[in-house]
N, C-alpha and C. Protein backbone atom coordinates (compact mmCIF):
# COMPACT_ATOMS: atom_id res chain seq x y z
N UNK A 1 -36.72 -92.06 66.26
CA UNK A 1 -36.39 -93.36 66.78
C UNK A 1 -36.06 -93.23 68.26
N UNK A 2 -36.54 -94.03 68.94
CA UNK A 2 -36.86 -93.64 70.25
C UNK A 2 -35.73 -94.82 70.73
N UNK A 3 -34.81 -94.81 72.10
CA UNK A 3 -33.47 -96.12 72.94
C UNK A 3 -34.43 -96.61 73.56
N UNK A 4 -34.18 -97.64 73.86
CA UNK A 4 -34.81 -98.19 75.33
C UNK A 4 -33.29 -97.96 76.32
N UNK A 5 -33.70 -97.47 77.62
CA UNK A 5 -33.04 -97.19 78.48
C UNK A 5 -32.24 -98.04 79.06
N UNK A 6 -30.87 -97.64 78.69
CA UNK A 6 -30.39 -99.64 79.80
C UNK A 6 -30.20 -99.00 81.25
N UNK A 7 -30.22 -99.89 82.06
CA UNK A 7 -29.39 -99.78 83.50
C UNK A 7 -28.23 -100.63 83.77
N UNK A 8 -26.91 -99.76 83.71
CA UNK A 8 -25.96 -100.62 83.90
C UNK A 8 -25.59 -100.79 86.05
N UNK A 9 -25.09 -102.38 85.76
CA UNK A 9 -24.86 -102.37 87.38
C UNK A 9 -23.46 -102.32 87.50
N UNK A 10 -22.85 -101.85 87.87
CA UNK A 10 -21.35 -102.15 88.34
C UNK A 10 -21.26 -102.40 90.06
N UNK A 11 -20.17 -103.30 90.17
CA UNK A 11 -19.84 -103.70 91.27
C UNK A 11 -20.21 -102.82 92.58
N UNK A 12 -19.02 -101.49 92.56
CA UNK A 12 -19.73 -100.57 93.45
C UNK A 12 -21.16 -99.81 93.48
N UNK A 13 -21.92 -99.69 92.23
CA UNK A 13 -23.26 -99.69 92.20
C UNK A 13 -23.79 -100.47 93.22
N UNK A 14 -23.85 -101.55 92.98
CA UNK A 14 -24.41 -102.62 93.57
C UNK A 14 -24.09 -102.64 95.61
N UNK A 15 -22.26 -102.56 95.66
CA UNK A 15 -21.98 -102.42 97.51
C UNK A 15 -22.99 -101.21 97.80
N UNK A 16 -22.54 -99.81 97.10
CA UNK A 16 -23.67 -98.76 97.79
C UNK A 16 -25.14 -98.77 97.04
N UNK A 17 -25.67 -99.56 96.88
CA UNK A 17 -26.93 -99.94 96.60
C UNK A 17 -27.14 -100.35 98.18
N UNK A 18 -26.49 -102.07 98.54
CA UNK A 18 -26.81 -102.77 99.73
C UNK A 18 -26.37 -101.84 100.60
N UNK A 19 -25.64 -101.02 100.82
CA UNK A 19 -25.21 -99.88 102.06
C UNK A 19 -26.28 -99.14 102.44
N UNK A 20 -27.19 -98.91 101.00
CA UNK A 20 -28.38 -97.59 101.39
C UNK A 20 -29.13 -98.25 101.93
N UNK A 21 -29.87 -99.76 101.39
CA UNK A 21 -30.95 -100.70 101.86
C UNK A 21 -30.09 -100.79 103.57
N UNK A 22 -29.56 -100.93 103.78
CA UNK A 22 -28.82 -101.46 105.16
C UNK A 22 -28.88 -100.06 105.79
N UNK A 23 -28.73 -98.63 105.74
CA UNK A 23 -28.71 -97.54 106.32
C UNK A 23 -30.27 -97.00 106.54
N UNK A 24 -31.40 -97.35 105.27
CA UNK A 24 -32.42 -97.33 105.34
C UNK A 24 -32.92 -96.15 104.58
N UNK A 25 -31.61 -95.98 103.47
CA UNK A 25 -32.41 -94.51 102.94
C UNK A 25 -32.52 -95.60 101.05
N UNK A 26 -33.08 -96.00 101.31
CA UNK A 26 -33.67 -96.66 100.25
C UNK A 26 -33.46 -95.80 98.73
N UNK A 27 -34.35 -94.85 99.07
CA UNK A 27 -34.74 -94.01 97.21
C UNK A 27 -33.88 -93.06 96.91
N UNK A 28 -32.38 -92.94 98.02
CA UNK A 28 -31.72 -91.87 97.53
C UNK A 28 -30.06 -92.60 97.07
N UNK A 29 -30.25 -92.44 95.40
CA UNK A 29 -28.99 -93.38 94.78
C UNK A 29 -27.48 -92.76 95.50
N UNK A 30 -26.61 -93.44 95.39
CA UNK A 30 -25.81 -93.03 96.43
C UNK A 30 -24.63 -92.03 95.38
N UNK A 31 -24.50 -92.24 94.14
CA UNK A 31 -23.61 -91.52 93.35
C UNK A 31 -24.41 -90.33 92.88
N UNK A 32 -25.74 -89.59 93.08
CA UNK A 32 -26.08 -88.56 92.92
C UNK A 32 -26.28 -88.06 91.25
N UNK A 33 -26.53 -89.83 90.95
CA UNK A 33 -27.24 -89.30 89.40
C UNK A 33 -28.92 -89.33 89.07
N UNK A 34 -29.42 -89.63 90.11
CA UNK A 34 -30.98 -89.38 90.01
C UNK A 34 -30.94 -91.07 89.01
N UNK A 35 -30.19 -91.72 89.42
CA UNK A 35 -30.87 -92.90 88.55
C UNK A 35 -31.35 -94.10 89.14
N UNK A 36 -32.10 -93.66 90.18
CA UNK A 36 -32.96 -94.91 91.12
C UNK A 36 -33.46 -96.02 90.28
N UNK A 37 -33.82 -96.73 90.69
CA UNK A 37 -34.59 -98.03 90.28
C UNK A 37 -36.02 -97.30 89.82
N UNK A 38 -36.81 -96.43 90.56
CA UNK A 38 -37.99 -95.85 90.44
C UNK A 38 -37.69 -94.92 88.91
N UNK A 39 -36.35 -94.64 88.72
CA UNK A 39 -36.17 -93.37 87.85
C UNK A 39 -36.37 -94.32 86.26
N UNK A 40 -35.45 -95.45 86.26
CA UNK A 40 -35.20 -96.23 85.49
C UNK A 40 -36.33 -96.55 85.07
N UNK A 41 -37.31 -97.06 86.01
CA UNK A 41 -38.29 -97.84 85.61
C UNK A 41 -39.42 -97.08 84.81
N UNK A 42 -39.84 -95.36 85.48
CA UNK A 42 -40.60 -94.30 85.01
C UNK A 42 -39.59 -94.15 83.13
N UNK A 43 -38.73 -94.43 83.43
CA UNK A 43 -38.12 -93.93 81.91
C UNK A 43 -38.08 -95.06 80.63
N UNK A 44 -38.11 -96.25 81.38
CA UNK A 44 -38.49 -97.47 80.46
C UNK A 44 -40.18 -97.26 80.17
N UNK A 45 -40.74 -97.25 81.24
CA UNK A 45 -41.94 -96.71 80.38
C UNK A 45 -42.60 -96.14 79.39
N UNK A 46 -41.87 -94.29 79.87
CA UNK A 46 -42.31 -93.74 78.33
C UNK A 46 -41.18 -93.64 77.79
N UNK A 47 -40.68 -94.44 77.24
CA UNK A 47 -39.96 -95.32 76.13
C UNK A 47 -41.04 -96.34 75.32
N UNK A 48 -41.62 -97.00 76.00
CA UNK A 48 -42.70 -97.93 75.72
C UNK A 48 -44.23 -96.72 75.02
N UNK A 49 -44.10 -95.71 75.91
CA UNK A 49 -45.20 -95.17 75.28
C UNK A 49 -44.99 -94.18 74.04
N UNK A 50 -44.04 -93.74 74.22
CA UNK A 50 -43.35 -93.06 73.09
C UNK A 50 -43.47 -93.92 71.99
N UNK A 51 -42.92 -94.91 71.92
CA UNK A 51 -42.82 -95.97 70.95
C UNK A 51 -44.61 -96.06 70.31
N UNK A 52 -45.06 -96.13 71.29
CA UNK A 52 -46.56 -96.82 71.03
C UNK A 52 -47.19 -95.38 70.23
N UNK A 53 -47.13 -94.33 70.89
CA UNK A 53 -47.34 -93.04 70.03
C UNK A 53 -46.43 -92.79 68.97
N UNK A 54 -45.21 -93.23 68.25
CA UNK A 54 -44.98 -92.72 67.06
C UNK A 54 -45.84 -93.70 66.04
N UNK A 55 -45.70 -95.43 66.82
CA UNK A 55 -46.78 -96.09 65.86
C UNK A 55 -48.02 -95.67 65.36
N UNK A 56 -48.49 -94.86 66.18
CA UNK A 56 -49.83 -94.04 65.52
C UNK A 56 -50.14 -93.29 64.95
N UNK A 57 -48.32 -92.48 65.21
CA UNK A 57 -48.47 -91.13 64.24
C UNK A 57 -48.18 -91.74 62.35
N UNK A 58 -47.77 -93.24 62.45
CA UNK A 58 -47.47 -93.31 61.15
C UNK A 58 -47.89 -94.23 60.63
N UNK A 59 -49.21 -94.98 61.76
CA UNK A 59 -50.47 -94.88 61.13
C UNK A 59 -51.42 -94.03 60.92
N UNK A 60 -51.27 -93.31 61.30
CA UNK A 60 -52.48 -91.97 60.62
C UNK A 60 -51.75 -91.58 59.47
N UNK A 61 -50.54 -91.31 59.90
CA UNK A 61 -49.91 -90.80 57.66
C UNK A 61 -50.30 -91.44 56.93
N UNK A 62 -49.87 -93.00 57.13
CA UNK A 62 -50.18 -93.84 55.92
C UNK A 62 -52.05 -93.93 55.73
N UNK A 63 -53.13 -93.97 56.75
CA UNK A 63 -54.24 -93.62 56.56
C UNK A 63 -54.75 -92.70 55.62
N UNK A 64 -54.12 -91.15 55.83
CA UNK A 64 -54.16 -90.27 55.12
C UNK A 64 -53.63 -90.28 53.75
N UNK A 65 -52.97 -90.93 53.38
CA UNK A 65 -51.87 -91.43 52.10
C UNK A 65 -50.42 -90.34 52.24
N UNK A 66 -49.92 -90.16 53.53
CA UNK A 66 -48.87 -89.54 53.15
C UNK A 66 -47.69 -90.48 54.10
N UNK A 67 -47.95 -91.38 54.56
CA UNK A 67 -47.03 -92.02 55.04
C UNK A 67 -46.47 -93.20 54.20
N UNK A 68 -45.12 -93.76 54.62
CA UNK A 68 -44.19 -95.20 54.02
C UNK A 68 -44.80 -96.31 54.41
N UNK A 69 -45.31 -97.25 53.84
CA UNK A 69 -45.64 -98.44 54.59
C UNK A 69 -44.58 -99.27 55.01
N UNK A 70 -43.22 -99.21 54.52
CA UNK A 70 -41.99 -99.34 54.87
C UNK A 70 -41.83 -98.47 57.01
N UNK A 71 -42.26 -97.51 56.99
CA UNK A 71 -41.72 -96.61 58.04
C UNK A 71 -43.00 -96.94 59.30
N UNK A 72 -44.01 -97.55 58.34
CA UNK A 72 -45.40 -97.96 59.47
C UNK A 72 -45.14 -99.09 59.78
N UNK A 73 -44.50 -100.13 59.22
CA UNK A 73 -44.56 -101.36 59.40
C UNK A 73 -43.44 -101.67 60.29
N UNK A 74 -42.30 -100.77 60.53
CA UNK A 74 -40.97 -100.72 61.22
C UNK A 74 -41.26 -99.97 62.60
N UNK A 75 -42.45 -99.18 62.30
CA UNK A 75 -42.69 -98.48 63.91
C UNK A 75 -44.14 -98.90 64.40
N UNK A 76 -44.58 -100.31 63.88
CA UNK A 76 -45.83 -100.61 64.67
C UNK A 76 -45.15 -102.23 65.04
N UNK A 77 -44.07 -102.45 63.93
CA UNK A 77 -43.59 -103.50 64.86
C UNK A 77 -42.32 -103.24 65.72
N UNK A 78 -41.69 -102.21 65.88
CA UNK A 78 -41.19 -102.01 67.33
C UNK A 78 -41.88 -101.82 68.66
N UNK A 79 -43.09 -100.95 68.24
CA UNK A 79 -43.86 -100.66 69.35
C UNK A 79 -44.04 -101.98 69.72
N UNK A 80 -44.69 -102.97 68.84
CA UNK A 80 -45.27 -104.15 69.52
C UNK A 80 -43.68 -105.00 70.07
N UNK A 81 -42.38 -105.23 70.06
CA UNK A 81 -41.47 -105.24 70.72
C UNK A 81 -41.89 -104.80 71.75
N UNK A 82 -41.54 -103.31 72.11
CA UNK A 82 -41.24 -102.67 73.31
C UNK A 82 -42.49 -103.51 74.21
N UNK A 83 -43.66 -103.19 73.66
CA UNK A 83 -44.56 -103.96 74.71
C UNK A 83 -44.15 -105.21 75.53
N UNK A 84 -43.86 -105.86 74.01
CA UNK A 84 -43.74 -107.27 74.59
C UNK A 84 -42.54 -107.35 75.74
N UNK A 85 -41.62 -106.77 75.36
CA UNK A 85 -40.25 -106.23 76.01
C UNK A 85 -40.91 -105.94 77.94
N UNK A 86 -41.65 -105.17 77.72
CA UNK A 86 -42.08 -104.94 78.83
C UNK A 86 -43.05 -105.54 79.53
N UNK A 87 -43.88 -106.18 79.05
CA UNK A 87 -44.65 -107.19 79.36
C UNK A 87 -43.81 -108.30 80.09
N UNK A 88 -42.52 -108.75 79.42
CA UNK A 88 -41.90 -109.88 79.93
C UNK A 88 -41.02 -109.40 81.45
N UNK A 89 -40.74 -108.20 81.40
CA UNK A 89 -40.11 -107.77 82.71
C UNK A 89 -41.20 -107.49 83.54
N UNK A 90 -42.12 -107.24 83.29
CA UNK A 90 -43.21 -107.24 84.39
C UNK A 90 -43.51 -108.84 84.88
N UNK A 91 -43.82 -109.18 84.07
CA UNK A 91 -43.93 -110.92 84.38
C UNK A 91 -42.79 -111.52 85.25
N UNK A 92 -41.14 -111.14 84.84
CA UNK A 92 -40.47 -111.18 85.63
C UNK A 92 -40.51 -110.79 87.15
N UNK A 93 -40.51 -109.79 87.28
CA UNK A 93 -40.88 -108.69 88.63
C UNK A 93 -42.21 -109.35 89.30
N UNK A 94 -43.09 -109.68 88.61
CA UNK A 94 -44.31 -110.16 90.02
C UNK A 94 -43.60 -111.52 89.97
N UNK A 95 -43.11 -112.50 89.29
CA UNK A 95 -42.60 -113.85 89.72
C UNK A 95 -41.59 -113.68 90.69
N UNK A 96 -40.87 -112.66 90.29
CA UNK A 96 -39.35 -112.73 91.43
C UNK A 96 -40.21 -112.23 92.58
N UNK A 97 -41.55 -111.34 93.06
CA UNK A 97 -42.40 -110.55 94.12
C UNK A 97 -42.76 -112.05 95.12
N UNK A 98 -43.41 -112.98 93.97
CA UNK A 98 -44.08 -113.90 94.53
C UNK A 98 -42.55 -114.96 95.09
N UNK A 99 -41.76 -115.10 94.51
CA UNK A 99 -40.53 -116.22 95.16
C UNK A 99 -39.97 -115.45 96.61
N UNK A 100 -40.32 -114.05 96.62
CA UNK A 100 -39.49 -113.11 97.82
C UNK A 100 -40.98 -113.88 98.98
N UNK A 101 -41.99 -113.60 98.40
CA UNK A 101 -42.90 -113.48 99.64
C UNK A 101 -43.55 -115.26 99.85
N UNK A 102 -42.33 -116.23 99.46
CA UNK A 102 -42.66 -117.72 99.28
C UNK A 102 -41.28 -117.87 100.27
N UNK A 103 -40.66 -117.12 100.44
CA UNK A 103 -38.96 -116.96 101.22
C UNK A 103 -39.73 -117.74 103.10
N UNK A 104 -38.84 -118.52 103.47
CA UNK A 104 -39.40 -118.46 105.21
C UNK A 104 -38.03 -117.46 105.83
N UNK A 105 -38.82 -117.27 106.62
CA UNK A 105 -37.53 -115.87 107.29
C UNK A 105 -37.19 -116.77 108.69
């Protein structure tokens, strides 16, 4: 059984977040846990693909007759979650892309 990754924000997250954007070192998180926005996002992924590969591994069991249709039906409909899961934050992300570049400066 595979987490989906959360990202928590806390307050000071967030001041030395705007400190780095304002200093200009963008991709280097300022508390030194390697948990960038880039890191987060590579790890929600294969979360998503992980997911999508155990669905297959238990459709091929049950193909073969050694899998649960109970255990296929619980990991081909999470996978299809996670997708959707991620599908909708992508949809998010180019709408919030397109309202930034609709901004007048």
């Amino acid at each position: 059984m595979s987490t989906i990754p959360t990202l928590t924000v806390t307050p000071s997250s967030a001041v030395n977040a705007y400190a780095r954007v304002q200093d200009g070192s963008l991709d280097a998180p300022g508390d030194g846990s390697g948990a960038g926005f880039g890191d987060a996002l590579a790890r929600a992924i294969q979360g998503v693909a992980d997911t999508s590969r155990q669905a297959d591994v238990e459709s091929v069991k049950a193909i073969s007759g050694q899998g649960n249709l109970t255990e296929v039906a619980t990991a081909v409909t999470r996978a299809e979650l996670s997708m959707q899961t991620a599908l909708a934050i992508r949809d998010r992300v180019v709408q919030s892309y397109q309202e930034i570049t609709r901004m007048q400066i």
